[in-house]
Protein backbone atom coordinates (compact mmCIF):
# COMPACT_ATOMS: atom_id res chain seq x y z
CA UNK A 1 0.00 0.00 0.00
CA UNK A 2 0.87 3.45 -0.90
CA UNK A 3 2.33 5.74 1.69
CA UNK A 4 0.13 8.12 0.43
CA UNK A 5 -3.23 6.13 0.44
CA UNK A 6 -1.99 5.12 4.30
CA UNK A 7 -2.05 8.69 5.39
CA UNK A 8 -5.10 9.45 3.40
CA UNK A 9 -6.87 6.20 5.78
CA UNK A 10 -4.81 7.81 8.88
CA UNK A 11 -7.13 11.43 7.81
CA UNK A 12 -10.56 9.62 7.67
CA UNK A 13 -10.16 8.15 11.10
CA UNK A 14 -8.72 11.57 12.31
CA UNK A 15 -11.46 13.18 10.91
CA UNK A 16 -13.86 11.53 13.63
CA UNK A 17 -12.03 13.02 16.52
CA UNK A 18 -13.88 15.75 16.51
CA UNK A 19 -17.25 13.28 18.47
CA UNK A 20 -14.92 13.13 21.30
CA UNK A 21 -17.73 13.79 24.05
CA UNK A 22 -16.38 14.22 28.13
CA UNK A 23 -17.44 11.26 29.88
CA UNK A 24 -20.81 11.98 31.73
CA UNK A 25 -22.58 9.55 34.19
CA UNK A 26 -26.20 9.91 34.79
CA UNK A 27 -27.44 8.52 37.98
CA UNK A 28 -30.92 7.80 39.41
CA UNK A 29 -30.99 6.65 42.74
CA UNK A 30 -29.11 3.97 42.48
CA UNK A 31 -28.80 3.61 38.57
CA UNK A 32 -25.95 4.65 36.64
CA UNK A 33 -25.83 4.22 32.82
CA UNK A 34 -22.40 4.23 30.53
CA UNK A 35 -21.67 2.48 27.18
CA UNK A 36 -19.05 2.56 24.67
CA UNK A 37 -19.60 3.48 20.70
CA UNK A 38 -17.19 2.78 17.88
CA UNK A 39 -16.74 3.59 14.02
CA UNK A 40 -14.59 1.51 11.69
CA UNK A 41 -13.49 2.26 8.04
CA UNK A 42 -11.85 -0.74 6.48
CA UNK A 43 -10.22 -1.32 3.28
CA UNK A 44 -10.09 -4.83 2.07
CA UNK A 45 -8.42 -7.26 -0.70
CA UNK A 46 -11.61 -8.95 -2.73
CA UNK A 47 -9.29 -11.25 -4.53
CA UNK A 48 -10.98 -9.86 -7.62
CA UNK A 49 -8.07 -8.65 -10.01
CA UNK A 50 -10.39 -6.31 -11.24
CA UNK A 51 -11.44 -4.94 -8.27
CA UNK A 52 -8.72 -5.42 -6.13
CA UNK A 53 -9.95 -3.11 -2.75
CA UNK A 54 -13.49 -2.55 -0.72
CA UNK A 55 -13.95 -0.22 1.13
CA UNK A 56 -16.81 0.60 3.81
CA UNK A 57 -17.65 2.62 7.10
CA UNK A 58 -19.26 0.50 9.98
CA UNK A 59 -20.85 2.06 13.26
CA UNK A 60 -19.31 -1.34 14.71
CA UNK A 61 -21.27 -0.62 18.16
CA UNK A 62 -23.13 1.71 19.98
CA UNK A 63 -24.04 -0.18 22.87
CA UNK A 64 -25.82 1.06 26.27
CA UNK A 65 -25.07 0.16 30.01
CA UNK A 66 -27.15 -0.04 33.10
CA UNK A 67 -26.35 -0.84 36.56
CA UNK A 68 -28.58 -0.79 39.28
CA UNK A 69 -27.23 -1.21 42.92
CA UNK A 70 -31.09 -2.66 44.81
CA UNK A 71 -29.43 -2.99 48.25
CA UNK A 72 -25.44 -3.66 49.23
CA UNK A 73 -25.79 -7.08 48.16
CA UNK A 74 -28.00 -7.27 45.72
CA UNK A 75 -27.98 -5.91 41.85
CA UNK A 76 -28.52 -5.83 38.16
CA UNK A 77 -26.63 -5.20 35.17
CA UNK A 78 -27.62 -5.04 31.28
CA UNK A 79 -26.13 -4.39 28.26
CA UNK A 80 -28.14 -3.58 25.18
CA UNK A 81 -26.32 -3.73 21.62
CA UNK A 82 -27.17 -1.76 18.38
CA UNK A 83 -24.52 -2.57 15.98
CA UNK A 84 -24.40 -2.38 12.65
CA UNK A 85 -25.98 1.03 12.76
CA UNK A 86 -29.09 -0.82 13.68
CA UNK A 87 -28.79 -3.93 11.53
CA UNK A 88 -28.15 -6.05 14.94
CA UNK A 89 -30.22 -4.72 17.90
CA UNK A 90 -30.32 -6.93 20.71
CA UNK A 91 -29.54 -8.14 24.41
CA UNK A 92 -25.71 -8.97 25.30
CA UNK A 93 -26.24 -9.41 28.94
CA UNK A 94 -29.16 -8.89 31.41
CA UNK A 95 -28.92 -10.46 35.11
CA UNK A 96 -29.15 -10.11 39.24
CA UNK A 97 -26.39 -10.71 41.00
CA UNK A 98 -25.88 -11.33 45.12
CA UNK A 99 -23.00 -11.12 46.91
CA UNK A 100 -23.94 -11.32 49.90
CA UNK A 101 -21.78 -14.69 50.49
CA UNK A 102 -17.53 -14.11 51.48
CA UNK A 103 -15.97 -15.12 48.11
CA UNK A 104 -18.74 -16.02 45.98
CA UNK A 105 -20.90 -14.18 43.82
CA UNK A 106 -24.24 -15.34 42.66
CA UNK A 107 -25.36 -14.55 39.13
CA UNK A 108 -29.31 -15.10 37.24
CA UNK A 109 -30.05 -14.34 33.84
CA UNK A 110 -28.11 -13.87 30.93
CA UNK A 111 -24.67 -13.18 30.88
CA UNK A 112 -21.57 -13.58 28.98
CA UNK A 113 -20.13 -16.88 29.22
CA UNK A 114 -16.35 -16.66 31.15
CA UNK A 115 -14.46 -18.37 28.95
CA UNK A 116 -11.23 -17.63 29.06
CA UNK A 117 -10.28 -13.84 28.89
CA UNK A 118 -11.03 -13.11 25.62
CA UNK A 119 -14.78 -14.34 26.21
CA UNK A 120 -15.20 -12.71 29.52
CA UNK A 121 -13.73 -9.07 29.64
CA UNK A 122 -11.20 -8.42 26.91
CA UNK A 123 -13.46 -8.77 24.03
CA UNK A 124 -15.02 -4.87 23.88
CA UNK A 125 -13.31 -2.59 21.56
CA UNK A 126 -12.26 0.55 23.92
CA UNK A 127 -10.43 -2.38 25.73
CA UNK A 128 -9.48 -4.58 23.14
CA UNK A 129 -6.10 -3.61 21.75
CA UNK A 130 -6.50 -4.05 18.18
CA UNK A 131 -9.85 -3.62 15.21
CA UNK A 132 -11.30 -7.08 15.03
CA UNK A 133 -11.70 -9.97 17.04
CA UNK A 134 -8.58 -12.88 16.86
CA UNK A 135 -9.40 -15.40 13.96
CA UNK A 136 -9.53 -18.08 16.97
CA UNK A 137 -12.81 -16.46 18.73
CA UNK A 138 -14.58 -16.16 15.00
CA UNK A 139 -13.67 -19.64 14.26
CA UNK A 140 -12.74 -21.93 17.19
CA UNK A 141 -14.72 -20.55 19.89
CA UNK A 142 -18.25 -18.25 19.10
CA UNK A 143 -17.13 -15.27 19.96
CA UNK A 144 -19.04 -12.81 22.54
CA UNK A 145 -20.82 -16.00 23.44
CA UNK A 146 -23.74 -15.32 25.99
CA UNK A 147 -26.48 -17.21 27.71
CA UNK A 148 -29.05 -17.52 29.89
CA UNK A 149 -28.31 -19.70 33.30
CA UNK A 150 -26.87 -19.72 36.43
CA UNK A 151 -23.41 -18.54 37.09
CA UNK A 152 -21.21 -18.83 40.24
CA UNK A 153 -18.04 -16.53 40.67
CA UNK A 154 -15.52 -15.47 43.13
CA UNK A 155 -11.89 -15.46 44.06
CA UNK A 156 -9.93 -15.95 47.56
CA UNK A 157 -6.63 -14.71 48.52
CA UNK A 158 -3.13 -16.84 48.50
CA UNK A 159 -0.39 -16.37 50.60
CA UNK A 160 0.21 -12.14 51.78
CA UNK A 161 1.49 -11.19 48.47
CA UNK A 162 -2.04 -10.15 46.54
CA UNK A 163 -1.94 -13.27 44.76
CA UNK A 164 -5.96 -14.51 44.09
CA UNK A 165 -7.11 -18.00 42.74
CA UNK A 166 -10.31 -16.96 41.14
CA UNK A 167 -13.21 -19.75 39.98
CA UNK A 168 -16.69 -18.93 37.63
CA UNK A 169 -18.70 -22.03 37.27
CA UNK A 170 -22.40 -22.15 35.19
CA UNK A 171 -25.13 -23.64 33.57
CA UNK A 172 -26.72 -22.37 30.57
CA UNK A 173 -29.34 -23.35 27.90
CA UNK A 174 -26.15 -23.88 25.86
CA UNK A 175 -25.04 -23.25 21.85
CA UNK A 176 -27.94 -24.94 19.60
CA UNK A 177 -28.39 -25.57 16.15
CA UNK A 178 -28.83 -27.55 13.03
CA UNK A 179 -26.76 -31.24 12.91
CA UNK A 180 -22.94 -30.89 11.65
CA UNK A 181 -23.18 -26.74 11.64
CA UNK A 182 -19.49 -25.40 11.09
CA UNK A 183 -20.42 -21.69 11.78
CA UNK A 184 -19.52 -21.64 15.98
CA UNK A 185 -21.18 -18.63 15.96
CA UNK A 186 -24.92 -19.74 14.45
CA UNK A 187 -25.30 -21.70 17.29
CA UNK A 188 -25.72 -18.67 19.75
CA UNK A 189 -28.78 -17.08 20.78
CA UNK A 190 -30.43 -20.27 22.33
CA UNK A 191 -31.25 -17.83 25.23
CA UNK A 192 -35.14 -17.84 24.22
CA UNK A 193 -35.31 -21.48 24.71
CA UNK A 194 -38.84 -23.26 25.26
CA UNK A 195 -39.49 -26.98 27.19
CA UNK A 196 -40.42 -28.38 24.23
CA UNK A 197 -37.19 -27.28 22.42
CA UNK A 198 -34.33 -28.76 24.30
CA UNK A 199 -33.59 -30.30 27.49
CA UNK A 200 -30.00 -30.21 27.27
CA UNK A 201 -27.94 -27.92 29.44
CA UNK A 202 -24.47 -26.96 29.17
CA UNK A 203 -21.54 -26.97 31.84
CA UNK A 204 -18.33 -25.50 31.86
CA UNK A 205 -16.21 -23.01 34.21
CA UNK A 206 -12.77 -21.20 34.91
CA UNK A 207 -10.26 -21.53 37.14
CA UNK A 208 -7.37 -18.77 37.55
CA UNK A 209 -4.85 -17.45 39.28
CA UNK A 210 -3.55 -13.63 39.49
CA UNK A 211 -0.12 -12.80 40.31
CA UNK A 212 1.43 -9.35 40.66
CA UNK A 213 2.24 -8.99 37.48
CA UNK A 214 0.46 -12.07 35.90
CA UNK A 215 -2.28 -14.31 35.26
CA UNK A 216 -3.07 -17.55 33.67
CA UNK A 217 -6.26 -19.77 33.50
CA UNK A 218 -7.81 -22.68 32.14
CA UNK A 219 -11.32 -22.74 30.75
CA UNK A 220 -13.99 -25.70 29.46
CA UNK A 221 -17.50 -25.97 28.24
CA UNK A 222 -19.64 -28.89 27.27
CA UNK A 223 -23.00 -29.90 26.30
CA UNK A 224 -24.96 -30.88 23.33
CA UNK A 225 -25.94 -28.46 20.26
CA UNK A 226 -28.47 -30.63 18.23
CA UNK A 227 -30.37 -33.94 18.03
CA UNK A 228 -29.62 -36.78 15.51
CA UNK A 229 -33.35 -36.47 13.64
CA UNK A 230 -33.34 -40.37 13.11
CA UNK A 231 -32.78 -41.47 16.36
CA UNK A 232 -32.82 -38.20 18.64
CA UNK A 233 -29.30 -38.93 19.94
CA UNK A 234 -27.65 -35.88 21.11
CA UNK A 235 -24.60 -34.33 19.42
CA UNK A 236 -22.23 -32.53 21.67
CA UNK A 237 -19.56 -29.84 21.37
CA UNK A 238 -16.81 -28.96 23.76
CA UNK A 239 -14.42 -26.32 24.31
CA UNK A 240 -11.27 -26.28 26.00
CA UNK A 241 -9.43 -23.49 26.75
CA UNK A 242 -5.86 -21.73 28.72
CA UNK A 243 -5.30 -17.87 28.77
CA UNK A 244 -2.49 -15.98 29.92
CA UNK A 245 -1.33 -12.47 30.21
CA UNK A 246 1.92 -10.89 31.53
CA UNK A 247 2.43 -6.71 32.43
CA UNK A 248 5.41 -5.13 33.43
CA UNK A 249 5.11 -1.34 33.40
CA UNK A 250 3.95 -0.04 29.62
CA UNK A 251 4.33 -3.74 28.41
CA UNK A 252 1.83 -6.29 27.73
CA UNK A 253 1.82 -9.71 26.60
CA UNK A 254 -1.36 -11.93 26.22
CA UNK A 255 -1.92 -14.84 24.67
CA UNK A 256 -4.94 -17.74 24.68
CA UNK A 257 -5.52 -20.93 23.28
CA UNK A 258 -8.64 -22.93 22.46
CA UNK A 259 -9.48 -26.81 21.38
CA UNK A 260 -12.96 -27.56 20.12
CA UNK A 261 -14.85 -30.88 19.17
CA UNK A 262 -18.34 -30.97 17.93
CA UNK A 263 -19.61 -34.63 17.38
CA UNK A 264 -20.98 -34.84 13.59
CA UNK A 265 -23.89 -37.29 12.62
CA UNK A 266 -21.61 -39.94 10.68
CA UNK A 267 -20.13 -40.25 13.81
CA UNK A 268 -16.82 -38.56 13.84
CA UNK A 269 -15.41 -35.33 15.56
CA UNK A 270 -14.83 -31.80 13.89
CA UNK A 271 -11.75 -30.86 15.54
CA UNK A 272 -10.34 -27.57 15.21
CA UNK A 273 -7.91 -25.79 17.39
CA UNK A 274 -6.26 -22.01 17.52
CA UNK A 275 -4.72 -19.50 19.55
CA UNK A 276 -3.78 -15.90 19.21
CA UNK A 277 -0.12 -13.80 20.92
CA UNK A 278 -0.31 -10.42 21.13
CA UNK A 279 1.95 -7.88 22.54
CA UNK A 280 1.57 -4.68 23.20
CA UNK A 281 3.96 -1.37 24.78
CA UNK A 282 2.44 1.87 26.38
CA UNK A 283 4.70 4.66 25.66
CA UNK A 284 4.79 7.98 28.04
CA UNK A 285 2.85 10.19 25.11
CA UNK A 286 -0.34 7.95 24.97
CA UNK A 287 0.97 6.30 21.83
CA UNK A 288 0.65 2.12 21.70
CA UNK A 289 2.25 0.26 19.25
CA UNK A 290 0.43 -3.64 18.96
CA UNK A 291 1.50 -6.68 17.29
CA UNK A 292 -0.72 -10.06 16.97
CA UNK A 293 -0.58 -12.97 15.45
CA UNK A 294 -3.10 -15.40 15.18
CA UNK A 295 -3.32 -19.32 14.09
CA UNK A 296 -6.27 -21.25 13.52
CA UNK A 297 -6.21 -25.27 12.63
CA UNK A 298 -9.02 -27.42 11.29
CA UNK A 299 -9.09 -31.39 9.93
CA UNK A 300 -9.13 -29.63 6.20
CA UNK A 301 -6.02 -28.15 5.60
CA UNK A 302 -7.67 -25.48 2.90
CA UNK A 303 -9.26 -24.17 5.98
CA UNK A 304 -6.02 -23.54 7.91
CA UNK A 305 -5.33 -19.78 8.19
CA UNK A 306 -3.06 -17.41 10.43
CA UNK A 307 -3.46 -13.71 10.73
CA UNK A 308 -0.72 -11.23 11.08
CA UNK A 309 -1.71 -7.83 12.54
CA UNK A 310 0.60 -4.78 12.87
CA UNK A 311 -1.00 -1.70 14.22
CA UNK A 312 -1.06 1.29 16.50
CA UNK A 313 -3.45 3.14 19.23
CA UNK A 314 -3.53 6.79 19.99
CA UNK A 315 -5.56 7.61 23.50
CA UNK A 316 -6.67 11.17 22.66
CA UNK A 317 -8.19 11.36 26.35
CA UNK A 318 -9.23 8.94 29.17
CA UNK A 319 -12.24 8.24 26.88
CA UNK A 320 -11.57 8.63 23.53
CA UNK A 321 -8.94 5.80 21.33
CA UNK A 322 -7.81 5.52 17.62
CA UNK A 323 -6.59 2.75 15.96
CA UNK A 324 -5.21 1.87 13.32
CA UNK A 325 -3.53 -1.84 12.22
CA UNK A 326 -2.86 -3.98 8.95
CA UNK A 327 -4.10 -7.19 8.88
CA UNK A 328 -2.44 -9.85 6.52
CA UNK A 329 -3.93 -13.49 6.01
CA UNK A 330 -1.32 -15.88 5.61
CA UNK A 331 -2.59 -19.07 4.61
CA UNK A 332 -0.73 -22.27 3.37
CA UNK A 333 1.11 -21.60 0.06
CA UNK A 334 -1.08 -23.58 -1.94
CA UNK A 335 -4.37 -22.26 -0.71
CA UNK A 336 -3.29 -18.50 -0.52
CA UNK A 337 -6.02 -15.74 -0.90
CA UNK A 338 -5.94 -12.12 -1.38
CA UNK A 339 -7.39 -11.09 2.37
CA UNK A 340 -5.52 -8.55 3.57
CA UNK A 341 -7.20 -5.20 4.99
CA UNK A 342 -6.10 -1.97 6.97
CA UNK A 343 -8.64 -1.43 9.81
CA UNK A 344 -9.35 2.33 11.14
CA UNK A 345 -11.46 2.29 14.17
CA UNK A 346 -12.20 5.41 16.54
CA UNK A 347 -14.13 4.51 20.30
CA UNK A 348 -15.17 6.29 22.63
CA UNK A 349 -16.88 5.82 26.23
CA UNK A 350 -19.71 7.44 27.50
């Protein structure tokens, strides 16, 4: 690319800044909204000789946050998503939660499922590091994944040095859809599930542990997605997954790894596996460069893919982030593709 047509995608972004509102909170009794809004302009390869680059803006998110504090122990939380500008408008999390209990927090309703980090808290774009989610959470594991159940949290200290061990355990309606679907991510949104639907639940949990300037964990899931429609014997899909993260001053290291297997009808298993490393460096003048590479593996090699991503943010204020990274697809030399794209994104909180 150009240097030229890279400055000229550096403008469009910068052109944005000028939305940068000053956080605001706006409380009622004990209700206090926030949310987070993003807009993306990404240029990417078609393959097409003939039409080599796309191009498009995306209001990614604009997504609204409530919490609601009933007594000291007792509260709710919801998130409501309109993405797309519009095109997806729907519940990402809704629930009660008591914590009335030393170490343990008890959670109802429907709430993202904490599996590993990515999953559970990294996942939102003013804290993700980079545009886009990691190959491995689009095609491994359903990315922003989130149910309705019963969900069981907490952590304890270890030792006098501020080390935690830190446990979420749950039951949900669980992932649901059509015998032998590849697409993770159409079996969501089993969260309006009837009696006469399904009587399958899903398990799964995470255990961690937080050091000073660490933490690691290890995460599974597992229940059934579908029914065999001759003889109505369940098919099941299961996720295991580790997580890790190091910080030392401005520097950040992460990295995550998940193994799936989804029973098919003939019988056999769809594995696939991936992870994603990513590290990142904080200067003094609010300027982050970001490097991550991602790997995913399937049983068809044509699938295989990794992603390369290069890329920058610029923290304009406590609230307000650009970014700006180059993604490359490198797939196996016999099955390469022209995939590549620059992403642009500008976020703010509210």
């Amino acid at each position: 690319m150009s240097r030229t047509l890279f400055v000229r995608c550096v403008l469009i972004v910068a052109g944005g800044m000028a939305l940068v509102m000053a956080p605001s909170n706006v409380h009622a009794q004990m209700l206090k909204f926030s949310g987070y809004a993003d807009l993306e302009w990404t240029l990417q390869e078609t393959n097409d000789p003939e039409d080599e680059w796309h191009n498009l803006f995306d209001n990614h998110h604009f997504n609204l946050i409530g919490l609601a504090w009933v007594t000291d122990d007792l509260s709710g939380a919801i998130e409501v998503e309109y993405e797309h500008a519009g095109e997806e408008i729907k519940l990402e999390y809704g629930y009660i939660s008591y914590v009335g209990i030393p170490y343990l927090r008890l959670v109802g309703g429907k709430f993202i499922i904490p599996f590993n980090r990515w999953n559970k808290d990294i996942h939102p774009t003013f804290i993700s590091k980079m545009p886009g989610r990691p190959p491995v959470y689009g095609n491994v594991f359903p990315s922003t994944y989130s149910d309705v159940g019963i969900w069981a949290s907490g952590g304890a200290p270890v030792g006098q040095n501020g080390n935690r061990v830190t446990y979420d355990l749950y039951v949900v309606n669980g992932l649901k859809g059509d015998p032998d679907e590849s697409s993770f991510r159409g079996l969501r949104d089993n969260d309006r599930e009837k009696p006469d639907r399904d009587d399958n639940k899903a398990v799964g949990g995470r255990l961690g542990f937080e050091l000073a300037n660490a933490s690691f964990g290890v995460s599974g899931y597992t229940g059934d997605y579908a029914k065999t429609e001759d003889t109505g014997v369940g098919l099941g899909i299961s996720f295991v997954g580790v997580d890790a993260d190091y910080h030392w001053q401005g520097l950040e290291l992460r990295g995550e790894f998940v193994s799936a297997s989804q029973d098919l009808t003939s019988g056999e298993n769809n594995d696939r596996s991936g992870y994603y490393l990513q590290a990142a460096y904080l200067t003094e003048v609010d300027f982050e460069p970001v490097v991550r590479f991602t790997a995913v593996d399937f049983e068809g090699q044509e699938d295989d893919a990794q992603e390369l991503g290069i890329g920058f943010n610029y923290y304009l204020s406590a609230s307000g982030t650009v970014r700006v990274a180059y993604l490359f697809g490198l797939e196996d030399s016999e099955f390469e593709t022209d995939n590549d794209k620059l992403m642009t994104q500008f976020v703010v909180v509210f």
